[in-house]
C-alpha atoms as a PDB file:
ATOM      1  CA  UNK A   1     -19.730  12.503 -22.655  1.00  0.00           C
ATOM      2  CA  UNK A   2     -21.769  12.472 -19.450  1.00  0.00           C
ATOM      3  CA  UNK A   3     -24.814  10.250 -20.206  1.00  0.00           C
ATOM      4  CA  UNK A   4     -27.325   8.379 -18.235  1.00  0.00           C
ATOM      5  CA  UNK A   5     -25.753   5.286 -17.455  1.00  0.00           C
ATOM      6  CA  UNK A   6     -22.656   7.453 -15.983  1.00  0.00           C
ATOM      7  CA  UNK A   7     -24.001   9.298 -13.771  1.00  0.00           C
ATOM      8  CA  UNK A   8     -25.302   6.451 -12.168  1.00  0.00           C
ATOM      9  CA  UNK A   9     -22.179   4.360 -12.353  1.00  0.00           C
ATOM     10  CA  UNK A  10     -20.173   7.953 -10.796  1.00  0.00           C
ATOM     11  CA  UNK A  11     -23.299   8.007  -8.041  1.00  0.00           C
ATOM     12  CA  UNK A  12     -22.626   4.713  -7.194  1.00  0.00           C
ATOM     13  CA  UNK A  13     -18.867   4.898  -6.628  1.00  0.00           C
ATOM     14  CA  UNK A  14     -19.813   5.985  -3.290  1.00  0.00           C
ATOM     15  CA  UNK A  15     -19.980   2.847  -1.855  1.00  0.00           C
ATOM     16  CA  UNK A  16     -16.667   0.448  -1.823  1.00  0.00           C
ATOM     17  CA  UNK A  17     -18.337  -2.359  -3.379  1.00  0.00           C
ATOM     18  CA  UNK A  18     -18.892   0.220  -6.551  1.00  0.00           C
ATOM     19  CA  UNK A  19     -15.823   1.387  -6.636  1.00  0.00           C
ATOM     20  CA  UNK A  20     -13.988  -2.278  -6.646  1.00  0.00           C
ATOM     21  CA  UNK A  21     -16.691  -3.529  -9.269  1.00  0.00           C
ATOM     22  CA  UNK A  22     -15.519  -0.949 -11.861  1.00  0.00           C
ATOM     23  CA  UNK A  23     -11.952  -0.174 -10.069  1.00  0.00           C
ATOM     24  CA  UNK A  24     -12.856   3.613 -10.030  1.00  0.00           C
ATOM     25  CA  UNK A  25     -13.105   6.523  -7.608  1.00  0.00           C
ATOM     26  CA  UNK A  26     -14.295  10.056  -7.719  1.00  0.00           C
ATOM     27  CA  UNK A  27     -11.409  13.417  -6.816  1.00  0.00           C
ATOM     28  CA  UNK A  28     -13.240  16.714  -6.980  1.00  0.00           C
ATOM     29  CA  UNK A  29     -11.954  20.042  -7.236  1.00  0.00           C
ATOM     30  CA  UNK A  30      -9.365  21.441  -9.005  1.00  0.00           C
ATOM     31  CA  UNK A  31      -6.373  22.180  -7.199  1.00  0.00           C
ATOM     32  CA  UNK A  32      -5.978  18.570  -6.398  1.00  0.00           C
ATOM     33  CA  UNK A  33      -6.844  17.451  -9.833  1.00  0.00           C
ATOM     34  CA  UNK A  34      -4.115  19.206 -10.743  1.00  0.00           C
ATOM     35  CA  UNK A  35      -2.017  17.363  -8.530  1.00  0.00           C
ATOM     36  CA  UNK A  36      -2.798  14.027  -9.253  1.00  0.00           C
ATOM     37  CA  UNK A  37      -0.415  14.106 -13.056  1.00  0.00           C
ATOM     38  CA  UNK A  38       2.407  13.995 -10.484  1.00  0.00           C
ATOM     39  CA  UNK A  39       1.048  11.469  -8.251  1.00  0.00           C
ATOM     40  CA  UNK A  40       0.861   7.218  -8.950  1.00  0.00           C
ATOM     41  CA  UNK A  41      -2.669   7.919  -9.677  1.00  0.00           C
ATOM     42  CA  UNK A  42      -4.109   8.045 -13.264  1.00  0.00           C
ATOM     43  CA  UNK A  43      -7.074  10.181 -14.550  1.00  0.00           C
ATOM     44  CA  UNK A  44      -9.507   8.322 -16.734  1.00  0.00           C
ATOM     45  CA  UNK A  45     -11.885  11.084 -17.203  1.00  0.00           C
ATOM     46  CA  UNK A  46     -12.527  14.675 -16.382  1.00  0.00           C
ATOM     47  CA  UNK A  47     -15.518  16.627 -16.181  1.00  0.00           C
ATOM     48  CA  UNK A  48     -15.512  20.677 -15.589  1.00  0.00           C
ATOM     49  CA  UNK A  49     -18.227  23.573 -15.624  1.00  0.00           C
ATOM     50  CA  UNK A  50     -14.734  24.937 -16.816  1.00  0.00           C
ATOM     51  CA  UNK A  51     -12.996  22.582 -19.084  1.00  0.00           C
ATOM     52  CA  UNK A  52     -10.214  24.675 -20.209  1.00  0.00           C
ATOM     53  CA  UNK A  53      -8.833  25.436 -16.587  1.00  0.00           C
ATOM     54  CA  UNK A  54      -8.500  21.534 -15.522  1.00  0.00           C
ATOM     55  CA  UNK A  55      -7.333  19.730 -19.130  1.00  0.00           C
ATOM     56  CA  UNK A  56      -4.230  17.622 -18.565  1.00  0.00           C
ATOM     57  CA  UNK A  57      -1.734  17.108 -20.940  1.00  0.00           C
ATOM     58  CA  UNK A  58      -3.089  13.298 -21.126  1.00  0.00           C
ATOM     59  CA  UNK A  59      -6.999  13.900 -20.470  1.00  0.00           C
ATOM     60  CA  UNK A  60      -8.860  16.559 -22.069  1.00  0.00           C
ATOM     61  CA  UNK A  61     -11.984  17.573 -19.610  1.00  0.00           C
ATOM     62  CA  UNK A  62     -15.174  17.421 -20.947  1.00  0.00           C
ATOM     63  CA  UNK A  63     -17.871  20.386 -20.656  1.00  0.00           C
ATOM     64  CA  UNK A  64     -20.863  19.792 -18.413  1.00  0.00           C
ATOM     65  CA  UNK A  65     -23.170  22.019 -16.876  1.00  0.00           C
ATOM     66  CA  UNK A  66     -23.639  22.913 -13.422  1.00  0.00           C
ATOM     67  CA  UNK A  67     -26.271  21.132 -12.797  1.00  0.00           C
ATOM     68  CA  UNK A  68     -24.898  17.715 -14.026  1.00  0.00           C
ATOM     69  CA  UNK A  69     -21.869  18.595 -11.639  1.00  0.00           C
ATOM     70  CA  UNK A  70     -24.202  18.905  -8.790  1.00  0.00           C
ATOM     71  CA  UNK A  71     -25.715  14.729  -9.606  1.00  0.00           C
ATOM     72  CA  UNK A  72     -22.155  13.468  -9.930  1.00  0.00           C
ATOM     73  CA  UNK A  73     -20.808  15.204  -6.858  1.00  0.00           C
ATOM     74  CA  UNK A  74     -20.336  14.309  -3.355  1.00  0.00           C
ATOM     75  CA  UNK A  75     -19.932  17.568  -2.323  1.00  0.00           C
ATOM     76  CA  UNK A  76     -22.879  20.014  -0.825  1.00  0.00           C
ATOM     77  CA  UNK A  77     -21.753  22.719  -2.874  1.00  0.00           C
ATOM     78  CA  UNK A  78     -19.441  21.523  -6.049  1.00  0.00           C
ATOM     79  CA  UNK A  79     -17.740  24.624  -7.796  1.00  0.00           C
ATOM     80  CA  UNK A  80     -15.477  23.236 -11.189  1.00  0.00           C
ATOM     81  CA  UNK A  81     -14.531  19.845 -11.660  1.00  0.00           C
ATOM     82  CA  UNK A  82     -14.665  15.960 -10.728  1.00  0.00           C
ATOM     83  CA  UNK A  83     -11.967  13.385 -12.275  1.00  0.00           C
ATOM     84  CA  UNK A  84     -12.766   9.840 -12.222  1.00  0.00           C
ATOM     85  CA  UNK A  85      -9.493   8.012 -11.179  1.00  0.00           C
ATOM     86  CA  UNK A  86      -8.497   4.341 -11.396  1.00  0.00           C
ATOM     87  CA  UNK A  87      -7.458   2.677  -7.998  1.00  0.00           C
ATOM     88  CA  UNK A  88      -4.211   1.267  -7.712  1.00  0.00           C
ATOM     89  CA  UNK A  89      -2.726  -1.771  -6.242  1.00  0.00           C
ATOM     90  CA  UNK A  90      -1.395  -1.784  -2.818  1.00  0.00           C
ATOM     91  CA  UNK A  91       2.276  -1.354  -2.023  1.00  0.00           C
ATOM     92  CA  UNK A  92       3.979  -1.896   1.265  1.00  0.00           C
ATOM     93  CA  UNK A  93       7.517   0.655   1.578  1.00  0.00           C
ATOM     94  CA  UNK A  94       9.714  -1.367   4.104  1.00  0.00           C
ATOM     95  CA  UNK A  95      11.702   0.005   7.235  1.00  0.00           C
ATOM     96  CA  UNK A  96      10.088   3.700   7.927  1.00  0.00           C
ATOM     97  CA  UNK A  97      11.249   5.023  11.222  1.00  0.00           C
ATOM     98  CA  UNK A  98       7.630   6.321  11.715  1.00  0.00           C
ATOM     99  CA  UNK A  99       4.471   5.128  10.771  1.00  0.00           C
ATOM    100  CA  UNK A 100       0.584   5.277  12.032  1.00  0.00           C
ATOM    101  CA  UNK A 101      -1.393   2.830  12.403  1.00  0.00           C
ATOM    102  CA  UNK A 102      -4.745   2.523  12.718  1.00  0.00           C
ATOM    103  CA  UNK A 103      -6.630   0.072  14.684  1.00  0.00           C
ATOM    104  CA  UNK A 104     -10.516   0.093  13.170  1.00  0.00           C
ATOM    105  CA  UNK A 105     -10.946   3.858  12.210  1.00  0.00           C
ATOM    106  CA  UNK A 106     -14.456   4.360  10.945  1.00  0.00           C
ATOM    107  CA  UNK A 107     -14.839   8.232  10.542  1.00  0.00           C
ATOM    108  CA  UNK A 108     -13.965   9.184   7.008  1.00  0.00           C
ATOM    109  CA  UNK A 109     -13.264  12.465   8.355  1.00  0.00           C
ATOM    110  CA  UNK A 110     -10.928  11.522  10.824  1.00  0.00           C
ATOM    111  CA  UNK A 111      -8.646   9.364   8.412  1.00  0.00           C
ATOM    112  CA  UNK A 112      -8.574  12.209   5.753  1.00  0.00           C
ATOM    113  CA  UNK A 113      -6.964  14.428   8.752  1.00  0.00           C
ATOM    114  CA  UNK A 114      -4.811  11.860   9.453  1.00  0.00           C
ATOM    115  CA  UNK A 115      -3.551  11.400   6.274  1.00  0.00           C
ATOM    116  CA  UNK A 116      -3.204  14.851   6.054  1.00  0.00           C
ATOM    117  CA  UNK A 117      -1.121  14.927   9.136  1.00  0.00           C
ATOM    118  CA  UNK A 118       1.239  12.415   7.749  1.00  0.00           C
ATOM    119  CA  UNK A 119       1.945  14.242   4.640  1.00  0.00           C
ATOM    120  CA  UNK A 120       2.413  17.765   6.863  1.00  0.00           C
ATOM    121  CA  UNK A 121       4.847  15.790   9.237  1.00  0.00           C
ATOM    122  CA  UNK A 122       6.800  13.860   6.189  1.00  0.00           C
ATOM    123  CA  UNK A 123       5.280  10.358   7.439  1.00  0.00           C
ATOM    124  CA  UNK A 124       5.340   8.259   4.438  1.00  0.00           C
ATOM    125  CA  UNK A 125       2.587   5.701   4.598  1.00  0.00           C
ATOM    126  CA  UNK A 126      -0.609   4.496   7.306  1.00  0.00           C
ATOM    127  CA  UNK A 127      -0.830   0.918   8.082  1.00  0.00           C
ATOM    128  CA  UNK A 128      -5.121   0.412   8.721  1.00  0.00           C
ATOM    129  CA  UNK A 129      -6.563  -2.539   9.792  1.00  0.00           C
ATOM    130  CA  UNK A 130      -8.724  -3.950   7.667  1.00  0.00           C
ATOM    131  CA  UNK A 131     -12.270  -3.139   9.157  1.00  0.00           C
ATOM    132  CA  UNK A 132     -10.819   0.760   9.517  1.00  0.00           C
ATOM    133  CA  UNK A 133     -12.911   3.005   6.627  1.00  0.00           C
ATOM    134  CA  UNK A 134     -11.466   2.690   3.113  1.00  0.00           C
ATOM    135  CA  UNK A 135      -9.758   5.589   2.005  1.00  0.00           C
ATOM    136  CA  UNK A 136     -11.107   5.735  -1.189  1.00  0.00           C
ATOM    137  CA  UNK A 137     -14.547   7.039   0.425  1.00  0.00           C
ATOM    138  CA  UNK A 138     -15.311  10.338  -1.236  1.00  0.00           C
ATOM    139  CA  UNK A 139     -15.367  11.945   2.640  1.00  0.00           C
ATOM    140  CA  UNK A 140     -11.715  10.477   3.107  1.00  0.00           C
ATOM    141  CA  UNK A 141     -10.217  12.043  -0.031  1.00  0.00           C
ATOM    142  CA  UNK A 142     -12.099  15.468   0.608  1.00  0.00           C
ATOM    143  CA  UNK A 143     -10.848  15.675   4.036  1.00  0.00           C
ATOM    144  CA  UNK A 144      -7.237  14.606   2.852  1.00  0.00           C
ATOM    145  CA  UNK A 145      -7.145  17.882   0.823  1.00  0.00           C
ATOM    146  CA  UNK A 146      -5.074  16.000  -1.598  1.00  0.00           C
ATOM    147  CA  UNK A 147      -2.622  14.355   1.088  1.00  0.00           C
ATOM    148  CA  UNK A 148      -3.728  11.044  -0.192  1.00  0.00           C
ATOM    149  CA  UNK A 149      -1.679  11.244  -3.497  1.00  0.00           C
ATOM    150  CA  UNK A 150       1.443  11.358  -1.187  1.00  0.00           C
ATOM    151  CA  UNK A 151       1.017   9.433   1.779  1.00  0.00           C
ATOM    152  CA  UNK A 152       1.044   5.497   1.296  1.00  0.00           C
ATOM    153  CA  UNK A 153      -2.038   3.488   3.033  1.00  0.00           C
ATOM    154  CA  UNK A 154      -2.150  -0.284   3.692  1.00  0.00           C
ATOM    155  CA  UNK A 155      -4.505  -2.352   4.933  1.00  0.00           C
ATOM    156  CA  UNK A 156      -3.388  -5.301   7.200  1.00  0.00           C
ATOM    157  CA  UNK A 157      -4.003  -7.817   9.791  1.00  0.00           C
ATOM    158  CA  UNK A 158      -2.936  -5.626  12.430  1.00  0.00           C
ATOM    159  CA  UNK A 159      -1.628  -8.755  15.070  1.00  0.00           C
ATOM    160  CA  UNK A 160       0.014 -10.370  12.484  1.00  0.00           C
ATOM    161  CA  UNK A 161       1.532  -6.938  11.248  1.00  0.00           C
ATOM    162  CA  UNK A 162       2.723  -6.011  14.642  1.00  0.00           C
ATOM    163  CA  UNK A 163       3.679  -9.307  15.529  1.00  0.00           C
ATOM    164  CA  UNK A 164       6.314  -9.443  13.024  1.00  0.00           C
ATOM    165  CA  UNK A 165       6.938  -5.310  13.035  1.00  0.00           C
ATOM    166  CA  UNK A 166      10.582  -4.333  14.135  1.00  0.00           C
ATOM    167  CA  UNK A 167       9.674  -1.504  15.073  1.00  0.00           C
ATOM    168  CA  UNK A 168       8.470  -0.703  19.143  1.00  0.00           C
ATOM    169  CA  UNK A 169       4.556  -0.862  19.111  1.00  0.00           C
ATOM    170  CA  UNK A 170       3.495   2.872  20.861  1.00  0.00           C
ATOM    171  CA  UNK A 171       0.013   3.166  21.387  1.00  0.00           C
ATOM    172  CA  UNK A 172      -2.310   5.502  23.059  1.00  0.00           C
ATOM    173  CA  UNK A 173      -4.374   4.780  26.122  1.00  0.00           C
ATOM    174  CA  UNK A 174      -5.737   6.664  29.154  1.00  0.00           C
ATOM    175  CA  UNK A 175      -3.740   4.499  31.504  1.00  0.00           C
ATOM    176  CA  UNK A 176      -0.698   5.162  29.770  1.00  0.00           C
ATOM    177  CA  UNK A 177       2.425   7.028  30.178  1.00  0.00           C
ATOM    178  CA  UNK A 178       2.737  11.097  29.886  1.00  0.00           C
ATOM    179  CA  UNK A 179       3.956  11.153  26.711  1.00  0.00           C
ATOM    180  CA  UNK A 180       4.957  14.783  26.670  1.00  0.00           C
ATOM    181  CA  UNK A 181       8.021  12.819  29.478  1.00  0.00           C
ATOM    182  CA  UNK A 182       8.693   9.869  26.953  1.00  0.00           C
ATOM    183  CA  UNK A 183      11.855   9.483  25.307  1.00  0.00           C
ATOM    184  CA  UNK A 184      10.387   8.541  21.645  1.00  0.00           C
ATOM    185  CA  UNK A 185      12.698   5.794  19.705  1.00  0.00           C
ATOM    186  CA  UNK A 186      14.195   6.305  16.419  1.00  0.00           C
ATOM    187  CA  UNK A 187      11.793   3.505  15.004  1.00  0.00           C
ATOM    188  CA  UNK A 188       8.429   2.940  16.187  1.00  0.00           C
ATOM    189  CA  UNK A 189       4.599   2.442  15.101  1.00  0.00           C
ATOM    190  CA  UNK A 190       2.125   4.898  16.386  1.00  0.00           C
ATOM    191  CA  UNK A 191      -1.140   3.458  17.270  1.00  0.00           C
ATOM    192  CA  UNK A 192      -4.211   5.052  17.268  1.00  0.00           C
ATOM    193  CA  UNK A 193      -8.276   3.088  18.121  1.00  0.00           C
ATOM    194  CA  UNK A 194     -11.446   3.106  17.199  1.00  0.00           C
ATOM    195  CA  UNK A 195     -13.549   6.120  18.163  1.00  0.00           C
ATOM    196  CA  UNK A 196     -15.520   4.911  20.436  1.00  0.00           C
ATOM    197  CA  UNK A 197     -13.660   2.035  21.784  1.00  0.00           C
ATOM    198  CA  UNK A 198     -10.085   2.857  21.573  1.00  0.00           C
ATOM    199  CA  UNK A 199      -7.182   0.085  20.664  1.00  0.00           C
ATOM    200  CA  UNK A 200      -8.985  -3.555  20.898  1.00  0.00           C
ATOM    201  CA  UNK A 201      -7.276  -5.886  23.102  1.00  0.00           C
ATOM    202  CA  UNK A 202      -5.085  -7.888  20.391  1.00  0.00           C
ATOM    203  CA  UNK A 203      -3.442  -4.703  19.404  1.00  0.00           C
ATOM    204  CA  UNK A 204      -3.104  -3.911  23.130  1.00  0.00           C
ATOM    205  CA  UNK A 205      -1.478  -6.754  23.753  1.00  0.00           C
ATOM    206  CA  UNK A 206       0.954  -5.829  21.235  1.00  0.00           C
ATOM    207  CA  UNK A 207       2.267  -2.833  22.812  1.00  0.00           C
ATOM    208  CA  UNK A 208       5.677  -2.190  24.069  1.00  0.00           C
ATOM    209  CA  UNK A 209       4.727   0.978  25.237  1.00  0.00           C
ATOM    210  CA  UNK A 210       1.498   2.700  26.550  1.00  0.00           C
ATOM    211  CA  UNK A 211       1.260   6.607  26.149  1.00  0.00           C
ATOM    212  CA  UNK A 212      -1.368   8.622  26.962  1.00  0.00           C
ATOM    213  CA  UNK A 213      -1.754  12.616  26.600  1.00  0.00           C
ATOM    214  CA  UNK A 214      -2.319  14.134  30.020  1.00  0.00           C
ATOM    215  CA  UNK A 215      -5.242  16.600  30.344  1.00  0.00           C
ATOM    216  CA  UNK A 216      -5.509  20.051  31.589  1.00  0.00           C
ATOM    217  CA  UNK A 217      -8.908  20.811  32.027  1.00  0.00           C
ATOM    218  CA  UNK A 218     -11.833  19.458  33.623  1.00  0.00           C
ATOM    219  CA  UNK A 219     -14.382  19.487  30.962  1.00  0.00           C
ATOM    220  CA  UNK A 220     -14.112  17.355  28.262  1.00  0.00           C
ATOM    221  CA  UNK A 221     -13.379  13.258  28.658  1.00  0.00           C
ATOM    222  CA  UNK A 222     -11.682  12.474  25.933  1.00  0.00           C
ATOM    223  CA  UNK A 223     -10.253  13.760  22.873  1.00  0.00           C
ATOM    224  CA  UNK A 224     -10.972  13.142  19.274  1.00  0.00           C
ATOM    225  CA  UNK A 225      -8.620  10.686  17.522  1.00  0.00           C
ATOM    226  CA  UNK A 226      -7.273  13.078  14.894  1.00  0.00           C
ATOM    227  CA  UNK A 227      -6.866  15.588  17.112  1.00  0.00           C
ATOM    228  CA  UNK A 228      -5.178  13.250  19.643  1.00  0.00           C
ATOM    229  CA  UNK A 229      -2.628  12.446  16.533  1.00  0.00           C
ATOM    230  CA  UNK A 230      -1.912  15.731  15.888  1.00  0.00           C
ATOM    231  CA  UNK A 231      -0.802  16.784  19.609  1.00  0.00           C
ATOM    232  CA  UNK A 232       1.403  13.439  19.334  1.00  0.00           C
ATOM    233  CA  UNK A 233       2.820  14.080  16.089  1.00  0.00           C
ATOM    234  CA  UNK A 234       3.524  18.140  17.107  1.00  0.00           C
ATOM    235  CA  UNK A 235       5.662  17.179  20.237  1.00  0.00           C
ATOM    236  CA  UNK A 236       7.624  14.160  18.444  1.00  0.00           C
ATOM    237  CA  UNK A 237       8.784  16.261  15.643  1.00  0.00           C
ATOM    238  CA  UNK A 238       9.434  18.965  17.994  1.00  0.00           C
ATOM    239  CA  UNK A 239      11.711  17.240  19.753  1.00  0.00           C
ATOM    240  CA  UNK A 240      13.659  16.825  16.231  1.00  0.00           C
ATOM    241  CA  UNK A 241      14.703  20.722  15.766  1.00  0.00           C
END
């Protein structure tokens, strides 16, 4: 039953300190509802203009109007359904040949892309540092289109992560090397900075290898960080059929 009291806890679980207090975060819409059963997530509750087209075989979705939809949802326009998911604990998978990582990443829209560029190029977890956004924000798991219940995400001291890494440290920089002429190695961190400010010197000082992608045009300075990933990503993987 949606009452009162939670709608305002679900309107609070906005903000991270919310959704540690009551260990909770919102999904919305229901083709990745549906996807979560197969995911380590778990459902706690459902709520659906359309119950019977979202019920799991371990939640049944409870009826709510449109309008209640509309004060539990993030989104501008909701159309079905929002589940209310538990967060889980952190896991770390050990020796990946490729893995992201990003060095204070504060756009929720550009980790959700990222994390769905992971899961499109079979890259099985993101190593953030620990000021990058949390990927629980409602904006992260929209713009993950459902990525999120496949691609592990950490959140580390970067230096002492890369310190102690095996793997080579590649990281992006307009100084650095034409990466569409670098030799990629079987094992190896990608690094990708802040918005605004790119990697911060610590993680810079970390690298073994500098790359940069070269431009073409005369127009724009720089490009965005998702989209930078994506160009990077496209010509490693190319390189692999």
């Amino acid at each position: 039953m949606l009452t009162a009291h939670k709608i305002k806890i679900l309107q609070s679980l906005d903000k991270k300190k919310f959704r540690q207090k009551y260990n909770l975060f919102l999904v919305e819409g229901n083709k990745t509802i549906k996807e979560i059963p197969n995911s380590h997530f778990k459902i706690k509750e459902i709520f659906s203009v359309n119950p019977d087209e979202i019920s799991t075989e371990n939640v049944a979705a409870s009826q709510i109007t449109p309008n209640e939809l509309k004060k539990i949802s993030f989104l501008q326009h909701p159309k079905d359904s929002v589940a209310v998911c538990e967060l889980i604990n952190e896991k770390f998978l050990e020796n990946l040949s490729i893995q992201l990582v990003l060095d204070g990443i504060q756009d929720p829209g550009n980790l959700g892309t990222m994390i769905r560029l992971a899961d499109w190029f079979g890259i099985e977890q993101i190593i953030c540092s620990e000021d990058t956004v949390d990927f629980y924000n409602p904006k992260v798991i929209q713009a993950s289109m459902g990525s999120f219940l496949r691609v592990n995400i950490v959140y580390k001291n970067l230096t002492g992560y890369l310190k102690n890494s095996t793997s080579e440290n590649i990281g992006t920089d307009m100084d650095g090397m034409n990466f569409y002429e670098y030799d990629f190695p079987e094992k190896f961190n990608l690094i990708l900075g802040n918005e605004g400010n790119g990697i911060r010197p610590e993680t810079e000082n970390l690298l073994t290898q500098k790359i940069t992608i070269p431009r073409f045009g005369k127009s724009t300075e720089s490009l965005n960080v998702s989209i930078a990933a994506g160009i990077i990503l496209g010509q490693i993987f190319s390189k692999k059929f």
